[in-house]
N, C-alpha and C. Protein backbone atom coordinates (compact mmCIF):
# COMPACT_ATOMS: atom_id res chain seq x y z
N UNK A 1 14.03 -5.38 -9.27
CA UNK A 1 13.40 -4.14 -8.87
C UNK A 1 11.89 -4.34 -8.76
N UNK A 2 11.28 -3.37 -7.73
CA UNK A 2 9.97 -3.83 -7.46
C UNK A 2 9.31 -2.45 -8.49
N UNK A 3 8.35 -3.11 -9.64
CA UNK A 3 7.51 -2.34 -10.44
C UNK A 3 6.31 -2.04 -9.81
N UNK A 4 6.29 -0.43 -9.68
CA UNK A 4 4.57 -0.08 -9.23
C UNK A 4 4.00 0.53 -10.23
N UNK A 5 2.89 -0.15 -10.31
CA UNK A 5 2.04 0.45 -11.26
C UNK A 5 1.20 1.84 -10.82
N UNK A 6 1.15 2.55 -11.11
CA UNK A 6 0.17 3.84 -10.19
C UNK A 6 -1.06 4.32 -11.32
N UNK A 7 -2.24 3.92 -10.59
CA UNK A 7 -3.45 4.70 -11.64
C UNK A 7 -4.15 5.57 -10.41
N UNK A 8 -4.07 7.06 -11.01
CA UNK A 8 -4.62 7.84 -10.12
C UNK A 8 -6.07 8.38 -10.94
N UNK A 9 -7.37 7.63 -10.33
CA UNK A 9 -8.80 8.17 -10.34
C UNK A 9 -9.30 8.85 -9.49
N UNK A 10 -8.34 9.62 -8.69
CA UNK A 10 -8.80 10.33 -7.32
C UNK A 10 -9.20 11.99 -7.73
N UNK A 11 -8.80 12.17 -9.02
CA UNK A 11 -8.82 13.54 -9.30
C UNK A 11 -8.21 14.68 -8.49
N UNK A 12 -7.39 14.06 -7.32
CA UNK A 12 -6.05 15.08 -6.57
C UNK A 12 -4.52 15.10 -7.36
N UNK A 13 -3.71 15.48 -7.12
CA UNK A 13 -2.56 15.83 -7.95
C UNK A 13 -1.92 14.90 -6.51
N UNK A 14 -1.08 14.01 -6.51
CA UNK A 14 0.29 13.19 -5.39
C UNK A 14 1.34 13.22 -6.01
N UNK A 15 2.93 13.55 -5.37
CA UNK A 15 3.51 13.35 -5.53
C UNK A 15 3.68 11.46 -6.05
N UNK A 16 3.59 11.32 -7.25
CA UNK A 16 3.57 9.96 -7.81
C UNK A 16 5.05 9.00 -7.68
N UNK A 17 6.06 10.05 -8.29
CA UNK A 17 7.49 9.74 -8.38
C UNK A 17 7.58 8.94 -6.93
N UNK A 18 6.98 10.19 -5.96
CA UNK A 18 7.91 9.83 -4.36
C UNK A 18 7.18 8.83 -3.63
N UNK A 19 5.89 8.66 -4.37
CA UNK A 19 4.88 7.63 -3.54
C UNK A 19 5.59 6.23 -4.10
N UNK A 20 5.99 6.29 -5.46
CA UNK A 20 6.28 4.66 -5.73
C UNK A 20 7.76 4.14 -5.35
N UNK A 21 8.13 5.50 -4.89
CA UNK A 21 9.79 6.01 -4.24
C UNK A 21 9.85 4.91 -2.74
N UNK A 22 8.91 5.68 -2.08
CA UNK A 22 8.83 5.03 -0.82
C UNK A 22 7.88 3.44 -0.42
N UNK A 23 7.13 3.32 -1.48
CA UNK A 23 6.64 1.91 -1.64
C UNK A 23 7.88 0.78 -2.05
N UNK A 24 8.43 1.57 -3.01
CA UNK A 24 10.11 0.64 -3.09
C UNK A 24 10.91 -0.14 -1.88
N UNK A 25 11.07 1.72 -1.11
CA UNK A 25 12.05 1.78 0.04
C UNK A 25 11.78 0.75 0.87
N UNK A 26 10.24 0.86 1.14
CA UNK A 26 9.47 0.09 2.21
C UNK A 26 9.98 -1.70 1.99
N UNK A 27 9.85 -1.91 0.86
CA UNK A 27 9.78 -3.40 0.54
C UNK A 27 11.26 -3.60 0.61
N UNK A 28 11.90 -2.74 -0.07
CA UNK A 28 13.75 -3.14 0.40
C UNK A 28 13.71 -3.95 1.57
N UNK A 29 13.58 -2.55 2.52
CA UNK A 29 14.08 -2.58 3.92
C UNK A 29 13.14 -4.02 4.69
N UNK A 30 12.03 -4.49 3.88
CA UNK A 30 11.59 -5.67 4.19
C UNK A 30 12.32 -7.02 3.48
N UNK A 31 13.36 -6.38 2.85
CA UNK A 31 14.20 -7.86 1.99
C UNK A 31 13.23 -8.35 0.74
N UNK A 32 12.46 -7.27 0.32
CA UNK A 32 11.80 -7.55 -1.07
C UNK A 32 12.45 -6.57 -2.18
N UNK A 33 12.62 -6.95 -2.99
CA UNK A 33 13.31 -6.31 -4.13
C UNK A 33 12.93 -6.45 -5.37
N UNK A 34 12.40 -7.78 -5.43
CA UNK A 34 11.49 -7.90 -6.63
C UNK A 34 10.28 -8.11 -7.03
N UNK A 35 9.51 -7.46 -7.98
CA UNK A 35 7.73 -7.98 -8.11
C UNK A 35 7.22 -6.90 -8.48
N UNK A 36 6.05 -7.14 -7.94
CA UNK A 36 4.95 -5.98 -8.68
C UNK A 36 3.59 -5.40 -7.81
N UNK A 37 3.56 -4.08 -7.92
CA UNK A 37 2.68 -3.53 -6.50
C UNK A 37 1.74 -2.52 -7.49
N UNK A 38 0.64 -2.65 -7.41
CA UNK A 38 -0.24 -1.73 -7.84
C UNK A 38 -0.71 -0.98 -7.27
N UNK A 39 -0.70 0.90 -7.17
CA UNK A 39 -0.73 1.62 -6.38
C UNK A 39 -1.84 2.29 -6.83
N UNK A 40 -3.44 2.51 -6.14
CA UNK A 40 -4.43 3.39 -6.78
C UNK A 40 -5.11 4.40 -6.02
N UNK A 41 -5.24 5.28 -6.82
CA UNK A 41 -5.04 6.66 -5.97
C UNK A 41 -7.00 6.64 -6.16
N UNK A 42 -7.79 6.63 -5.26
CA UNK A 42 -9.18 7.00 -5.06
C UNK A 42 -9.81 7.82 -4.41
N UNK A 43 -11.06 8.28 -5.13
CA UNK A 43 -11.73 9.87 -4.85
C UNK A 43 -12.78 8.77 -2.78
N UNK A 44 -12.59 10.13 -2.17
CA UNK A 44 -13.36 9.43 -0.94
C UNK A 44 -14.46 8.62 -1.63
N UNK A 45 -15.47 8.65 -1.83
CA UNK A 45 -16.69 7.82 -2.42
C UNK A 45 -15.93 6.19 -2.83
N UNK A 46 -15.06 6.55 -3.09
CA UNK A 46 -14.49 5.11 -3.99
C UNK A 46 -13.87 4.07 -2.75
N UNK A 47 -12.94 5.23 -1.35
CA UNK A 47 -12.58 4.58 -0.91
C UNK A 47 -13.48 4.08 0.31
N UNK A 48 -15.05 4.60 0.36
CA UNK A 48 -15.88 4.32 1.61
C UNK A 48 -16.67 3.29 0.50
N UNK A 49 -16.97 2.94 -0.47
CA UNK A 49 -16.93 1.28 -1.23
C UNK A 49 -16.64 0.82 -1.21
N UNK A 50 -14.84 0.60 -1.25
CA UNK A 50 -14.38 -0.25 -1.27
C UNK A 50 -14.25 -1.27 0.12
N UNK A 51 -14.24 -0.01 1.34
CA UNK A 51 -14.13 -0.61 2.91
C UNK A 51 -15.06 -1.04 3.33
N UNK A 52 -16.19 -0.70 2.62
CA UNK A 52 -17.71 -1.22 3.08
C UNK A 52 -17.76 -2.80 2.40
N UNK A 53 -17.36 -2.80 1.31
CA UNK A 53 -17.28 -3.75 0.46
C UNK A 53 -16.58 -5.21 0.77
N UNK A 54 -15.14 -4.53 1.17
CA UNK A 54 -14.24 -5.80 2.14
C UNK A 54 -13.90 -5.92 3.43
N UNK A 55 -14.25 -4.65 3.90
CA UNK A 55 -14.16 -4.69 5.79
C UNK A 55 -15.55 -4.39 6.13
N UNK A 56 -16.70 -4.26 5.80
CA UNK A 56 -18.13 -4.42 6.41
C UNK A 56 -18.25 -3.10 6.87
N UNK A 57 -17.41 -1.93 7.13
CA UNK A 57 -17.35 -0.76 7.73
C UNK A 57 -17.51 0.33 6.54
N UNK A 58 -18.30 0.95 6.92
CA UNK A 58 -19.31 2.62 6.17
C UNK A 58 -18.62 3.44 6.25
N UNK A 59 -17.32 3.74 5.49
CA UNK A 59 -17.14 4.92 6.40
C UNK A 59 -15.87 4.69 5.56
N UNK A 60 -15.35 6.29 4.96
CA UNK A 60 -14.36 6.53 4.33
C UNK A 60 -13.16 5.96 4.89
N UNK A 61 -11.89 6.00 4.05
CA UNK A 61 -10.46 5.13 4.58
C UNK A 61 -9.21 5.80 3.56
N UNK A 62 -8.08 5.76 4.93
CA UNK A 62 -7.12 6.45 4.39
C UNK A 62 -6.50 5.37 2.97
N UNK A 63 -6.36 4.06 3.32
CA UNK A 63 -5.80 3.59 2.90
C UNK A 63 -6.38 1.72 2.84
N UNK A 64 -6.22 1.13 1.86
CA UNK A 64 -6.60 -0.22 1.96
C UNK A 64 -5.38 -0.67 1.22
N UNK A 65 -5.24 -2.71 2.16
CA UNK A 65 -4.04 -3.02 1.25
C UNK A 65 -4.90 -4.52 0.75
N UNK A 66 -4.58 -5.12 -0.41
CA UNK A 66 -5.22 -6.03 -1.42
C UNK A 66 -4.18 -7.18 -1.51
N UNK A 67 -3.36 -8.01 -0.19
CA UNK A 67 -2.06 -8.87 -0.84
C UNK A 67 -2.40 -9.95 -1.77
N UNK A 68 -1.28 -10.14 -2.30
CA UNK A 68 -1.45 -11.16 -2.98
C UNK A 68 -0.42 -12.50 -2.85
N UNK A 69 0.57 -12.31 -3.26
CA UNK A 69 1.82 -13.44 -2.46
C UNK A 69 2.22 -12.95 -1.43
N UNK A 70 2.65 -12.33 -0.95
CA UNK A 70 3.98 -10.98 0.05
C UNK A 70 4.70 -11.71 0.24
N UNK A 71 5.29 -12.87 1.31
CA UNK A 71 6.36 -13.20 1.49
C UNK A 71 6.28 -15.06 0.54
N UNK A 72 5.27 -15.28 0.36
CA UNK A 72 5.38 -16.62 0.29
C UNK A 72 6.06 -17.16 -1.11
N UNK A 73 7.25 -18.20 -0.78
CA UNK A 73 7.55 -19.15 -1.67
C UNK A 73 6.84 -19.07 -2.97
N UNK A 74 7.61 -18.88 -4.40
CA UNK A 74 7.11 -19.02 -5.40
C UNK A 74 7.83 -19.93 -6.20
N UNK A 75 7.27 -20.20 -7.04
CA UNK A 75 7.90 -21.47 -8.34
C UNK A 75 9.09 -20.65 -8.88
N UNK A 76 10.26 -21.33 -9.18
CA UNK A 76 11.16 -20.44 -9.92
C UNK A 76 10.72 -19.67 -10.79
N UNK A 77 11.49 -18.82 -11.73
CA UNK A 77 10.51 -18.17 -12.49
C UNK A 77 9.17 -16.86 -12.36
N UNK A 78 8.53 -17.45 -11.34
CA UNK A 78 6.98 -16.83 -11.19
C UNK A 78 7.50 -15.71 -10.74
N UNK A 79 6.79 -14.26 -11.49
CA UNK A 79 7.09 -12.78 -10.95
C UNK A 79 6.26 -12.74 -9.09
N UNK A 80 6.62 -12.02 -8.90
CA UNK A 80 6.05 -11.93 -7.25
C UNK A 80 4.61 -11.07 -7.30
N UNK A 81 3.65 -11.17 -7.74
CA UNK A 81 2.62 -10.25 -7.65
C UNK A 81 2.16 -9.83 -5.90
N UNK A 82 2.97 -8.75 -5.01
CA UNK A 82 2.79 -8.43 -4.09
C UNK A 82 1.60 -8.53 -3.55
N UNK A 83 0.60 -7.53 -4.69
CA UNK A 83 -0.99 -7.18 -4.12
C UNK A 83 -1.18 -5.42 -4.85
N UNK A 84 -2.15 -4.96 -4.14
CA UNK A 84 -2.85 -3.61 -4.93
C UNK A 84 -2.92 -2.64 -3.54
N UNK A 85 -2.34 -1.56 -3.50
CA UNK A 85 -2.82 -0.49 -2.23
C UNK A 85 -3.24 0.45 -2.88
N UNK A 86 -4.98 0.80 -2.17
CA UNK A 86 -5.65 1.40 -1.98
C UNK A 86 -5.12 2.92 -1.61
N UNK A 87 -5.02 3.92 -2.12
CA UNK A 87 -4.70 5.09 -1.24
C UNK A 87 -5.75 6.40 -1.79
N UNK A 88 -6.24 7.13 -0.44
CA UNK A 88 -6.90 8.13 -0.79
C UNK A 88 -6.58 9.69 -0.42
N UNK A 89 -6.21 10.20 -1.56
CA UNK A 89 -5.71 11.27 -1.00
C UNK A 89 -6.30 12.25 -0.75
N UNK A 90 -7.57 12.68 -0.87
CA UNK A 90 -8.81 13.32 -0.11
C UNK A 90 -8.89 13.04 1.74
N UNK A 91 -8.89 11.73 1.85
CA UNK A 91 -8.53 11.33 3.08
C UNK A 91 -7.13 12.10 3.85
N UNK A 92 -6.11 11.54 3.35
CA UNK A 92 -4.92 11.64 4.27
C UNK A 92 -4.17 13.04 3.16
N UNK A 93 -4.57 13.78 2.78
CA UNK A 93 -3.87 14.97 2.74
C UNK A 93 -2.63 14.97 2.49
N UNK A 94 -2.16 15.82 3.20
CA UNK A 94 -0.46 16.02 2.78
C UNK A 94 0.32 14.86 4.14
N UNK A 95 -0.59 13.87 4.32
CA UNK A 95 0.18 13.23 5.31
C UNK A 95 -0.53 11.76 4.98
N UNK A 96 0.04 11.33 3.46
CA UNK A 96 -0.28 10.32 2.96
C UNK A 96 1.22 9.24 2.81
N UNK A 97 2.25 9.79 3.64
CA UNK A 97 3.26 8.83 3.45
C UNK A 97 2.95 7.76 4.92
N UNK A 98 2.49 7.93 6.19
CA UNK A 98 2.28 6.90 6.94
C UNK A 98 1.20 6.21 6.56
N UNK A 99 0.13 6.39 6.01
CA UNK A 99 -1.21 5.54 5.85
C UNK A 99 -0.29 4.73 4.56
N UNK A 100 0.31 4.91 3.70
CA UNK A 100 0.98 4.06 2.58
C UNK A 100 1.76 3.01 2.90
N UNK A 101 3.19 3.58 4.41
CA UNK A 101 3.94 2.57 4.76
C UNK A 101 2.87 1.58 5.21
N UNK A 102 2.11 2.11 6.05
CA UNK A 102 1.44 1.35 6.66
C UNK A 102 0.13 -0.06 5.68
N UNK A 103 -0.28 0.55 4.59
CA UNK A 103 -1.01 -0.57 3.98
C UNK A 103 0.45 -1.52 3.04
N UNK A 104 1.43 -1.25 2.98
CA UNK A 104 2.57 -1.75 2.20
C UNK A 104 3.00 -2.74 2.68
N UNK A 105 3.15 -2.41 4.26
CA UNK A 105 3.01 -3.54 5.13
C UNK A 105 2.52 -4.69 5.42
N UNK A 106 1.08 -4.48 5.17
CA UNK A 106 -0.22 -5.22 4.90
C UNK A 106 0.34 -5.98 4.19
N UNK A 107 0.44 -5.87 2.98
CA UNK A 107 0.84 -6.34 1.56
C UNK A 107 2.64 -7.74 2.17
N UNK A 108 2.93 -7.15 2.84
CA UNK A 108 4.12 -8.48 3.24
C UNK A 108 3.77 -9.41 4.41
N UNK A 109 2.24 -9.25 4.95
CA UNK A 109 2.05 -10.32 5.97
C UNK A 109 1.75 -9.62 7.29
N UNK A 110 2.27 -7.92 7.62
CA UNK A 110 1.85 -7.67 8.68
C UNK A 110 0.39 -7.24 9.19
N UNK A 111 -0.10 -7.50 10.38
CA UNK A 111 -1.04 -7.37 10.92
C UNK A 111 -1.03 -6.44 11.88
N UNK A 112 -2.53 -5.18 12.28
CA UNK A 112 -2.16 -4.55 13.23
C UNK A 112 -1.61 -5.26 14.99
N UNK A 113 -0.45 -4.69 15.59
CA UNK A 113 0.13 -4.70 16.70
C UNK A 113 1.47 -4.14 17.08
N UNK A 114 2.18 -4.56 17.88
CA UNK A 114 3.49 -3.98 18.29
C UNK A 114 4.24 -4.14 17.21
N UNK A 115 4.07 -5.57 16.54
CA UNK A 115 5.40 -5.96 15.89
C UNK A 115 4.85 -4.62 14.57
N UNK A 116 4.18 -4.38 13.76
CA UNK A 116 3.49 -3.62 12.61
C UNK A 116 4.41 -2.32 13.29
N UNK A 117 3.62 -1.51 14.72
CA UNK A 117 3.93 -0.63 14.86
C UNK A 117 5.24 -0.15 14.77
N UNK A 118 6.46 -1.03 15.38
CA UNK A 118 7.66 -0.91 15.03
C UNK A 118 8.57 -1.10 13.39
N UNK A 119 7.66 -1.53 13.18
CA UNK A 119 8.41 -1.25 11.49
C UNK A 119 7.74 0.01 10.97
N UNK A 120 6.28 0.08 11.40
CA UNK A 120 6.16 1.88 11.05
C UNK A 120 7.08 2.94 11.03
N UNK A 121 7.55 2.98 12.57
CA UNK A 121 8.20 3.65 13.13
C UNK A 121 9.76 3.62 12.23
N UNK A 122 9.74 2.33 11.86
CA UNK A 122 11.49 2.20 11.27
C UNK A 122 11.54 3.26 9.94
N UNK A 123 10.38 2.89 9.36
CA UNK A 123 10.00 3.11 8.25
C UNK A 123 9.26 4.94 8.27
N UNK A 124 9.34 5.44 9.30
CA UNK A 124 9.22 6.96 10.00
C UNK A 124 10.42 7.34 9.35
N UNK A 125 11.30 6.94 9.88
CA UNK A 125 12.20 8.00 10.06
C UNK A 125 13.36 8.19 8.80
């Protein structure tokens, strides 16, 4: 089973249960099942630092993803440390489940394009 850790410093209230619900789902349906995903919930200020910080860009963000293994080969044994997603719920409002699939993604190797967009979409509906 994939363990998410969730620390919310955003000072908004998220459905927590359903966010680490669908961070699960997401990685299933990618043939991941096991490891560990750290999910952090940040106030805007935190998340226009952090994007300035690792994407060079000023300017608030729905969502950032932090991978760490995603798909690659590990030593027997070794837990899978996925990576850390960024989520701000000041940003994306009550429509914080696509900016999530979407950095979760991040986190297994995808990059923005067609192929990304179509697992969005899978991961829509």
């Amino acid at each position: 089973m994939v363990d998410v850790e969730v620390v919310n410093r955003s000072g908004v209230e998220l459905d927590v249960p359903a966010a680490a619900a669908l961070v699960r789902e997401v990685l299933a349906a990618e043939g991941i099942d096991d490891g560990e995903v750290g999910l952090t919930l940040v106030a805007a200020d935190e998340s226009r630092m952090l994007k300035r910080e690792h994407l060079g860009l000023d300017e608030q963000t729905d969502a950032l993803a932090f991978p760490i293994d995603g798909r690659d080969e590990l030593p027997l044994g070794m837990p899978r440390q996925l990576g850390d997603v960024v989520l701000c719920p000041q940003v994306v409002g009550q429509q914080w489940r696509g900016p999530l699939v979407h950095a979760v993604l991040h986190l297994v190797g995808y990059d923005h394009g067609p192929e990304m967009d179509a697992r969005e979409r899978v991961h829509a509906t």
